[in-house]
Protein backbone atom coordinates (compact mmCIF):
# COMPACT_ATOMS: atom_id res chain seq x y z
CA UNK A 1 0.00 0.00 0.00
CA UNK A 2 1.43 3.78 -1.14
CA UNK A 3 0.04 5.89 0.84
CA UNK A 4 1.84 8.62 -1.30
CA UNK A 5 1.79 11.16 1.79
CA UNK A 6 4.73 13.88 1.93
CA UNK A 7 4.47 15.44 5.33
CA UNK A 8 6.48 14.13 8.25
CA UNK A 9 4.96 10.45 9.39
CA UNK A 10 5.29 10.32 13.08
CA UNK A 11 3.32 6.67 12.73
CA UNK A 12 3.91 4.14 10.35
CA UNK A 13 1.84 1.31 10.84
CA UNK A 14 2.39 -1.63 7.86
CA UNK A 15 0.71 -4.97 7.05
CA UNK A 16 -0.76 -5.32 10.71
CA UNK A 17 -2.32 -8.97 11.50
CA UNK A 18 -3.96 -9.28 14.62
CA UNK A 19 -5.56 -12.75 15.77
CA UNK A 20 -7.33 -13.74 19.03
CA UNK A 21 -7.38 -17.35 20.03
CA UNK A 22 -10.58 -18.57 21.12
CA UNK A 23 -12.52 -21.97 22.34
CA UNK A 24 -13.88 -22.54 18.50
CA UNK A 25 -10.61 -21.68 16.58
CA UNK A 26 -8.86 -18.13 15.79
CA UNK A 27 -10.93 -15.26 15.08
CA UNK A 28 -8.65 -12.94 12.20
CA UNK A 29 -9.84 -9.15 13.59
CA UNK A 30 -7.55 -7.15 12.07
CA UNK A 31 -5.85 -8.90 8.34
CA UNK A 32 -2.77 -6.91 6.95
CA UNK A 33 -3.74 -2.90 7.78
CA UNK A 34 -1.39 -0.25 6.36
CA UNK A 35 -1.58 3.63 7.35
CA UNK A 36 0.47 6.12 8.15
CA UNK A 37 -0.12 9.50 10.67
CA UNK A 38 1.42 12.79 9.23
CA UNK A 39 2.46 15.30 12.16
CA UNK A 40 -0.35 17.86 12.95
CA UNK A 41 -2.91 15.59 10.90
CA UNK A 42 -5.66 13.76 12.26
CA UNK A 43 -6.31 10.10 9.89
CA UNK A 44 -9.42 8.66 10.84
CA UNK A 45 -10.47 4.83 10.66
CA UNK A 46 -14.23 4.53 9.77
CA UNK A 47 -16.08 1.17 9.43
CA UNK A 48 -18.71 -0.91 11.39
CA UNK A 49 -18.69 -2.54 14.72
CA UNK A 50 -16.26 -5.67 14.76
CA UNK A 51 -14.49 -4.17 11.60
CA UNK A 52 -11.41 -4.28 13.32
CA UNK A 53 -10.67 -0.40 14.26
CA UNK A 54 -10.62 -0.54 17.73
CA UNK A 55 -7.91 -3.81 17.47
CA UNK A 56 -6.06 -1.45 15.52
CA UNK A 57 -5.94 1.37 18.23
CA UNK A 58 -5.18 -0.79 20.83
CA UNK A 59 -2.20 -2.87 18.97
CA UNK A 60 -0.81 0.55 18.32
CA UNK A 61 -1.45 1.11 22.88
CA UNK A 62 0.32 -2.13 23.76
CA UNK A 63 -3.48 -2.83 25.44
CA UNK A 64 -4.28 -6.25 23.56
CA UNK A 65 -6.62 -8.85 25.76
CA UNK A 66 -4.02 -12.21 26.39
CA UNK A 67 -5.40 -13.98 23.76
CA UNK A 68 -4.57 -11.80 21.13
CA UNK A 69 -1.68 -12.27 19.01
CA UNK A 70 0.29 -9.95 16.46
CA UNK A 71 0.97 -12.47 13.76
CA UNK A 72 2.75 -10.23 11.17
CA UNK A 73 3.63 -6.26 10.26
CA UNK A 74 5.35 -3.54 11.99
CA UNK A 75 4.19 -0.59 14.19
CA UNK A 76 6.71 2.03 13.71
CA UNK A 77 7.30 4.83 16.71
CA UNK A 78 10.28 7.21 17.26
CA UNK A 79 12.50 4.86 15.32
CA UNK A 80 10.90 1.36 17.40
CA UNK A 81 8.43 -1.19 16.87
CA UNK A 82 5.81 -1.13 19.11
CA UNK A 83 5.09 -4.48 18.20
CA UNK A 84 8.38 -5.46 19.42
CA UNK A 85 9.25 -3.57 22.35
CA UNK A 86 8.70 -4.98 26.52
CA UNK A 87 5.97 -3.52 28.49
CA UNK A 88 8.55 -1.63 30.40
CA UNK A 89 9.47 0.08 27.04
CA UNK A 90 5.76 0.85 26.65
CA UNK A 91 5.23 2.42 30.32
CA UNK A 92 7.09 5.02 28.74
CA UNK A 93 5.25 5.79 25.19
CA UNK A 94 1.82 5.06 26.48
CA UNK A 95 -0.07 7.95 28.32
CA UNK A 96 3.17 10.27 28.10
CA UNK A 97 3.90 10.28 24.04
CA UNK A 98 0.83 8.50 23.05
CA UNK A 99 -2.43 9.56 24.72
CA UNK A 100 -5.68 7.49 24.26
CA UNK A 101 -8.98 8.34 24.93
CA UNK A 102 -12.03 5.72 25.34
CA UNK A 103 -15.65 5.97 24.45
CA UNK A 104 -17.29 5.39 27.74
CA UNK A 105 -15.89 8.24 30.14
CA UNK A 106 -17.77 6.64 33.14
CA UNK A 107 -15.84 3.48 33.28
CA UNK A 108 -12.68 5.18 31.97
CA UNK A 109 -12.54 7.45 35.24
CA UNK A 110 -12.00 6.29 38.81
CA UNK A 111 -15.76 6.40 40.38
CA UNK A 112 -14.44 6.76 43.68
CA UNK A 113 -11.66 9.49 43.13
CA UNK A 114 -12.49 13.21 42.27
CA UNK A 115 -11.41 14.23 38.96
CA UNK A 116 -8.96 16.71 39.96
CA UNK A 117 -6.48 14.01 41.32
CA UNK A 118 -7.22 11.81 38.58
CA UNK A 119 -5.34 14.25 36.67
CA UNK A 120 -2.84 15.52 38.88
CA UNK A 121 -1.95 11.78 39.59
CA UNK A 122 -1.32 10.90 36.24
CA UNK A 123 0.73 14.29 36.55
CA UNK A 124 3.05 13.32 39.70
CA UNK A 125 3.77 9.86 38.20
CA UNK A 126 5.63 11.21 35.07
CA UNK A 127 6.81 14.42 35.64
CA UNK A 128 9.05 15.56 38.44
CA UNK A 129 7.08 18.36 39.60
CA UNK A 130 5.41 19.08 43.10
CA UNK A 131 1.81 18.74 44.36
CA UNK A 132 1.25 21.80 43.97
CA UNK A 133 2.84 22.72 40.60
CA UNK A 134 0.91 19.61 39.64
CA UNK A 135 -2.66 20.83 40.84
CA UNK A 136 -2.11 24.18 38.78
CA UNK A 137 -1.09 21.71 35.83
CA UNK A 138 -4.40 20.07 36.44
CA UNK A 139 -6.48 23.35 36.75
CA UNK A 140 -4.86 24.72 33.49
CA UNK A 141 -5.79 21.66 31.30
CA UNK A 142 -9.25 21.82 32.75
CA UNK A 143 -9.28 24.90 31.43
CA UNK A 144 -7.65 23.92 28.05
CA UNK A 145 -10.93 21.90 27.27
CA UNK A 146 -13.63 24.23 28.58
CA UNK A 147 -14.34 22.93 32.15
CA UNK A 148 -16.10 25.71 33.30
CA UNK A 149 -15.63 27.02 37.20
CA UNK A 150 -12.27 24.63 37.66
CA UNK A 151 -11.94 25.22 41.14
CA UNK A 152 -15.15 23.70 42.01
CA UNK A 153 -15.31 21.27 39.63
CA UNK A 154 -11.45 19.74 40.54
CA UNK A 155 -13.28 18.43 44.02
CA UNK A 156 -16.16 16.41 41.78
CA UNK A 157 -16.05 12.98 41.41
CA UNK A 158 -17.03 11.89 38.31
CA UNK A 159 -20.95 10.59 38.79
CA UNK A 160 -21.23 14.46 39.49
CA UNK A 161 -20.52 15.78 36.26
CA UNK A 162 -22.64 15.05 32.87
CA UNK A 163 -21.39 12.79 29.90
CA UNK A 164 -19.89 16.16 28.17
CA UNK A 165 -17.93 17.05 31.32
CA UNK A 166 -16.57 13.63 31.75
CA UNK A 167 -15.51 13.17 29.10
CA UNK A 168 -13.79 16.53 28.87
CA UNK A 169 -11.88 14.87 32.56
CA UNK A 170 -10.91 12.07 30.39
CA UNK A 171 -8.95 14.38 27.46
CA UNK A 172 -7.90 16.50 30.43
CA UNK A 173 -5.76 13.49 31.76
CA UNK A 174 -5.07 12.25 28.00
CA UNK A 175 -3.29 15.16 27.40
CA UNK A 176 -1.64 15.50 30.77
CA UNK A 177 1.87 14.55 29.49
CA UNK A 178 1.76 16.54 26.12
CA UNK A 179 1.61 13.86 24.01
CA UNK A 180 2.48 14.09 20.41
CA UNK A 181 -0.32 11.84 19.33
CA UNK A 182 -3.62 11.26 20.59
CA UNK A 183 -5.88 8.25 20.01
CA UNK A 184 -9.98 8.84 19.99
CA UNK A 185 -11.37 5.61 19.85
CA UNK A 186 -15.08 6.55 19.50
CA UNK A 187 -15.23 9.46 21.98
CA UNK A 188 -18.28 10.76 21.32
CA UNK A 189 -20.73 7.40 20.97
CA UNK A 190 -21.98 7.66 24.32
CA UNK A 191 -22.83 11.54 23.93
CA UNK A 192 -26.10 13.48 22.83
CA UNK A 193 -25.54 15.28 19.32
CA UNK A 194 -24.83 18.68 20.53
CA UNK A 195 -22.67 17.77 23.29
CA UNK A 196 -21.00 15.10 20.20
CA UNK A 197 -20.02 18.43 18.42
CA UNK A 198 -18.91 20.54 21.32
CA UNK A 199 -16.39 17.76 22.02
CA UNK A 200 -15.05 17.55 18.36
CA UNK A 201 -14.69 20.71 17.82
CA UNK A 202 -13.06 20.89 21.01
CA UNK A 203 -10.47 17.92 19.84
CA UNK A 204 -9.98 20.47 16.22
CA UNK A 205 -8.77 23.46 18.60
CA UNK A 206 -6.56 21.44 20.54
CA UNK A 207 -4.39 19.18 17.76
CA UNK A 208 -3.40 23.29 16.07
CA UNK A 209 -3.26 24.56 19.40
CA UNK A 210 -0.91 21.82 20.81
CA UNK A 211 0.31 20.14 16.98
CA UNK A 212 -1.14 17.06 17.89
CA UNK A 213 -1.57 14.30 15.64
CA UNK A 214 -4.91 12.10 16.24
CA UNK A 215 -6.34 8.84 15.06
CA UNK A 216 -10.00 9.01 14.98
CA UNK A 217 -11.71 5.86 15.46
CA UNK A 218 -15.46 5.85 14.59
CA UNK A 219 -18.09 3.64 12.93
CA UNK A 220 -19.54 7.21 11.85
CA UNK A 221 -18.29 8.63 8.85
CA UNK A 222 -20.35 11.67 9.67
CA UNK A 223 -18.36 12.44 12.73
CA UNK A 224 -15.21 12.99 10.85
CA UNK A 225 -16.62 14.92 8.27
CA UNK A 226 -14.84 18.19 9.35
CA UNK A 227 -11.89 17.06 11.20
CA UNK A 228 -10.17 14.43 8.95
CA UNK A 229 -7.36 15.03 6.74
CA UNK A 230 -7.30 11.28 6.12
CA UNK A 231 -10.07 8.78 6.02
CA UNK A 232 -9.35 4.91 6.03
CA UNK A 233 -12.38 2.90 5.53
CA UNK A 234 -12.45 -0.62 7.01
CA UNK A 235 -14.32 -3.98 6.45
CA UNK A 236 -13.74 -7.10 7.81
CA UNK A 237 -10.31 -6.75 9.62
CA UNK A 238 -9.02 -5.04 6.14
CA UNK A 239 -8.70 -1.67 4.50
CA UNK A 240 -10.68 -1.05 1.29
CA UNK A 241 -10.39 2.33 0.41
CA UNK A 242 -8.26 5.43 1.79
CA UNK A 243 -7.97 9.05 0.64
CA UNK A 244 -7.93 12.52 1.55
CA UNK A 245 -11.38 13.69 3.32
CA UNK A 246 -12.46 15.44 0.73
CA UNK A 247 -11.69 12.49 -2.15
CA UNK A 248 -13.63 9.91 0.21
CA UNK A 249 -16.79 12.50 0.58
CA UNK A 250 -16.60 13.70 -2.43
CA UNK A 251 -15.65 11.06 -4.89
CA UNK A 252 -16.08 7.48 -2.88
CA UNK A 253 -15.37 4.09 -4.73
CA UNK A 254 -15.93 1.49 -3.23
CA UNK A 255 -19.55 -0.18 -2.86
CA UNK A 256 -18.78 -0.16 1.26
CA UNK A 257 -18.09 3.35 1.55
CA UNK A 258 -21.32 4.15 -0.66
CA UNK A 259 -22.72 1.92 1.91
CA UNK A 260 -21.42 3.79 5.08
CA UNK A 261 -22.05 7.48 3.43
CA UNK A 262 -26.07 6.37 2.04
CA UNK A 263 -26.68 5.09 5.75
CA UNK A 264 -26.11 9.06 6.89
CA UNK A 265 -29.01 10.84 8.45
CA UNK A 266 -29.30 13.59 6.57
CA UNK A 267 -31.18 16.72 7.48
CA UNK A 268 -31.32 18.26 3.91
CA UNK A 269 -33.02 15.23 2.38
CA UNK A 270 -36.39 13.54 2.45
CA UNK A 271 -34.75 10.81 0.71
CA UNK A 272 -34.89 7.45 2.49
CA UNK A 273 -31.55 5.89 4.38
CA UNK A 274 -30.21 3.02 2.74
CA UNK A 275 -29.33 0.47 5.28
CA UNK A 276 -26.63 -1.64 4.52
CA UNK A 277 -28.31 -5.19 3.84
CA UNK A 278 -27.01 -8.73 5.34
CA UNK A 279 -24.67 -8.93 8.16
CA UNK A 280 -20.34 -9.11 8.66
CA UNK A 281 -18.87 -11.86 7.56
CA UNK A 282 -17.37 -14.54 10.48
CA UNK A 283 -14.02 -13.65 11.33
CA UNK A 284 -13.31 -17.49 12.16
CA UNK A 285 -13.41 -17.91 8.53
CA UNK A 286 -13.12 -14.94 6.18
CA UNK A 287 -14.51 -15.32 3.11
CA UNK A 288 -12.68 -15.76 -0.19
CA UNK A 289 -12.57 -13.16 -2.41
CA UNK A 290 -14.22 -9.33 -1.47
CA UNK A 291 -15.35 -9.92 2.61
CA UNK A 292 -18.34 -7.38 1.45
CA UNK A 293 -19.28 -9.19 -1.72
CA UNK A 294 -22.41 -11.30 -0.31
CA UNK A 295 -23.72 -7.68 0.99
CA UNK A 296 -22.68 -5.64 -1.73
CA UNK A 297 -25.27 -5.67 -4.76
CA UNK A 298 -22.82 -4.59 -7.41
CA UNK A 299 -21.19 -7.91 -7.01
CA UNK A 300 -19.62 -9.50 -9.88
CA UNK A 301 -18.18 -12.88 -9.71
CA UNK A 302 -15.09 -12.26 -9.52
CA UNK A 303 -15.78 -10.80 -6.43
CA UNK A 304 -16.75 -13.79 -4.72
CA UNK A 305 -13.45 -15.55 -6.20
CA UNK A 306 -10.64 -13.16 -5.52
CA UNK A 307 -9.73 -10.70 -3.25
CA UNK A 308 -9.47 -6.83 -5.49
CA UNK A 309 -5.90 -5.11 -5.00
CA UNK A 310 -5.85 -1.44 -4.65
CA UNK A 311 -6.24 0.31 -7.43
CA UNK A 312 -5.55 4.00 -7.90
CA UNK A 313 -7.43 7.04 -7.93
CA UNK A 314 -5.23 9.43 -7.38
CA UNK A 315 -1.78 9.24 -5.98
CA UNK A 316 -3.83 9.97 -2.54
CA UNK A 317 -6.71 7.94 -2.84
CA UNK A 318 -7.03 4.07 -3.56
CA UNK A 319 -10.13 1.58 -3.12
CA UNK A 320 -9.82 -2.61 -3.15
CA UNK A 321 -12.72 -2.91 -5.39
CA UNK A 322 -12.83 -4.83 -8.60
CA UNK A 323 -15.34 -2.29 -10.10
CA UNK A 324 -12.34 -0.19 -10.82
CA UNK A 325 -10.63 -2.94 -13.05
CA UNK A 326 -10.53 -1.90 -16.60
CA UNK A 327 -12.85 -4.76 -17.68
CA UNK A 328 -15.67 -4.11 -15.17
CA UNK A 329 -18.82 -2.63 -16.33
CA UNK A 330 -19.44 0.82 -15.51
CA UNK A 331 -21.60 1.36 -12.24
CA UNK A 332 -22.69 4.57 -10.88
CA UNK A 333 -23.00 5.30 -7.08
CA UNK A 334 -26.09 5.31 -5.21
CA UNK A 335 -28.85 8.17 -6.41
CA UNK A 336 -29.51 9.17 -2.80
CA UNK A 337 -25.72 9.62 -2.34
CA UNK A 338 -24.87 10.59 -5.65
CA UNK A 339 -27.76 13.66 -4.95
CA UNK A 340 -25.95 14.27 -1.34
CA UNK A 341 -22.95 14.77 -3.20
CA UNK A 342 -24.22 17.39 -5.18
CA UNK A 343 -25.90 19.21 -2.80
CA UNK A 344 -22.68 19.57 -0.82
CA UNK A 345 -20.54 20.53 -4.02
CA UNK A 346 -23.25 23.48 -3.71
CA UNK A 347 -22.97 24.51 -0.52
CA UNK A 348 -19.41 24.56 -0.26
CA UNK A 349 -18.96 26.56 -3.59
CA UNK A 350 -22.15 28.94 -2.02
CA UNK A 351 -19.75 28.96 1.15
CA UNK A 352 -16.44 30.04 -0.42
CA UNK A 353 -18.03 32.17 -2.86
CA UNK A 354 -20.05 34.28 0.24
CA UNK A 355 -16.22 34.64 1.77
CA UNK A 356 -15.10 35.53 -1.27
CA UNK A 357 -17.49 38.41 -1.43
CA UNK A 358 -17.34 39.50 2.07
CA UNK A 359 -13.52 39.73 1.87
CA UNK A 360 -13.89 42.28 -1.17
């Protein structure tokens, strides 16, 4: 895979195969994944429940369950594997140069400590500063992600706060250790909408304000809509198309990604959602051939035969779909998403023209 990205890669993750051994055999949850994180960019890995994203995150956090096993590929950090190194090695990359934060900020936090010395904790333990240098460290990041009225807040424990709040705590003690790169793993699932936006935009201000660079895990290609500067889609363990944002919004290929951007409410439309018919494949035993061919109804047979390569787009953007061989017959997107698309050409040109104007 070429990703064909010219900025400074600060994460270079290649071929990644991830297994877990299990009573019935060995389920293959994540099968050869390739990306890589430019400095000061935020990639994000979209694709459904049990697609294999949140293995991903986790491989790259050291935080596999026992049974898992890294069977092949290389997660390159600050000139080291991270799929070679000791735990010891990783007590000093995880939390402190890699920060990770989890979708469920009530069972990420301590229920019994307040938040404040949640985060001056994870202060004291890896900087050598003092209690009290360390509770102004604490107050300041509070601040740094819009905790209103710190000084009362510090002495809440976390049942005290609401979802928004907590999960503020939780990027409060993510970025504790200025981190240069900063793993969501669905942060915002458990929120309401508004609060869901409030928080992103949040996690925008802070990778220019602090030159972070994120991976954005979501099954919500909706969510990264205005933050991504790459997109990775993923089905069944396996990457089948990647671009720039705006070349997997605005110009999708493969039949999965149709899939994932149809299945978006959208608030401009009285068109109907297109669910995405059938279920994932079994990970015990992959299928042969496309993993999304029994679901996807541009199928050819081939499909159900032999697995697509990548082919190109553009030297940014690539899909795994056979629809883009030279032979296949031509096959236009979904009308609902082809009509989404051109709505939001609109907008944006209606956008930059109106700035255009105003700056006159």
């Amino acid at each position: 895979m070429n990703n064909q990205i010219n900025d400074e890669i600060v994460l270079d993750v290649q071929d990644l195969t991830v297994s877990f051994r299990g009573f019935v055999g060995k389920v293959q949850a994540v099968r050869g994944v390739s990306f890589q994180l430019p400095r000061g960019k935020t990639v994000a890995i979209v694709g459904e429940s049990g697609s294999g994203k949140s293995v991903t995150a986790k491989s790259i956090m050291g935080i596999l369950a026992g049974n898992a096993i890294i069977e092949k590929g290389s997660i390159l950090y600050d000139g080291d594997d991270l799929t070679k190194i000791s735990e010891k090695q990783f007590q000093d990359i995880r939390g402190k140069k890699i920060g990770l934060i989890f979708q469920d900020p009530l069972s990420s936090l301590n229920p019994i400590m307040k938040v404040g010395k949640q985060i001056t904790e994870m202060i004291l333990e890896n900087q050598k500063v003092s209690k009290k240098e360390a509770r102004e460290r604490a107050l300041d990041l509070m601040r740094d992600v819009g905790i209103p009225d710190v000084e009362q807040r510090f002495e809440h424990y976390p049942f005290q706060l609401s979802g928004g709040m907590r999960q503020r705590i939780v990027i409060a003690i993510a970025l504790a250790n200025e981190p240069e790169i900063l793993i969501c793993d669905e942060p915002t699932t458990a929120l309401d909408v508004t609060v869901q936006a409030r928080i992103l935009d949040m996690i925008n201000e802070l990778k220019y304000q602090k030159n972070l660079s994120i991976v954005f895990i979501t099954h919500d290609l909706g969510v990264v809509a205005n933050m991504a500067d790459f997109v990775y889609v993923m089905y069944a363990g396996k990457v089948v198309e990647y671009g720039t944002s705006e070349e997997i919004f605005f110009n999708p290929k493969h039949p999965y990604t149709w899939a994932l951007l149809s299945s978006m409410p959208d608030m401009d439309s009285k068109e109907k959602l297109l669910a995405i018919p059938g279920t994932p494949p079994n990970m015990l035993e992959p299928p042969v051939g496309d993993a999304f061919a029994s679901r996807n109804r541009y199928a050819m047979e081939i499909d159900f035969k032999e697995q697509p390569p990548f082919f190109k787009v553009s030297d940014t953007h690539y899909a795994a779909t056979w629809l883009l061989h030279e032979n296949a017959p031509d096959v236009e997107m979904p009308e609902v998403l082809r009509n989404r698309i051109d709505r939001m050409l609109v907008e944006e040109e209606e956008y930059h023209k109106g700035r255009g104007e105003g700056n006159q």
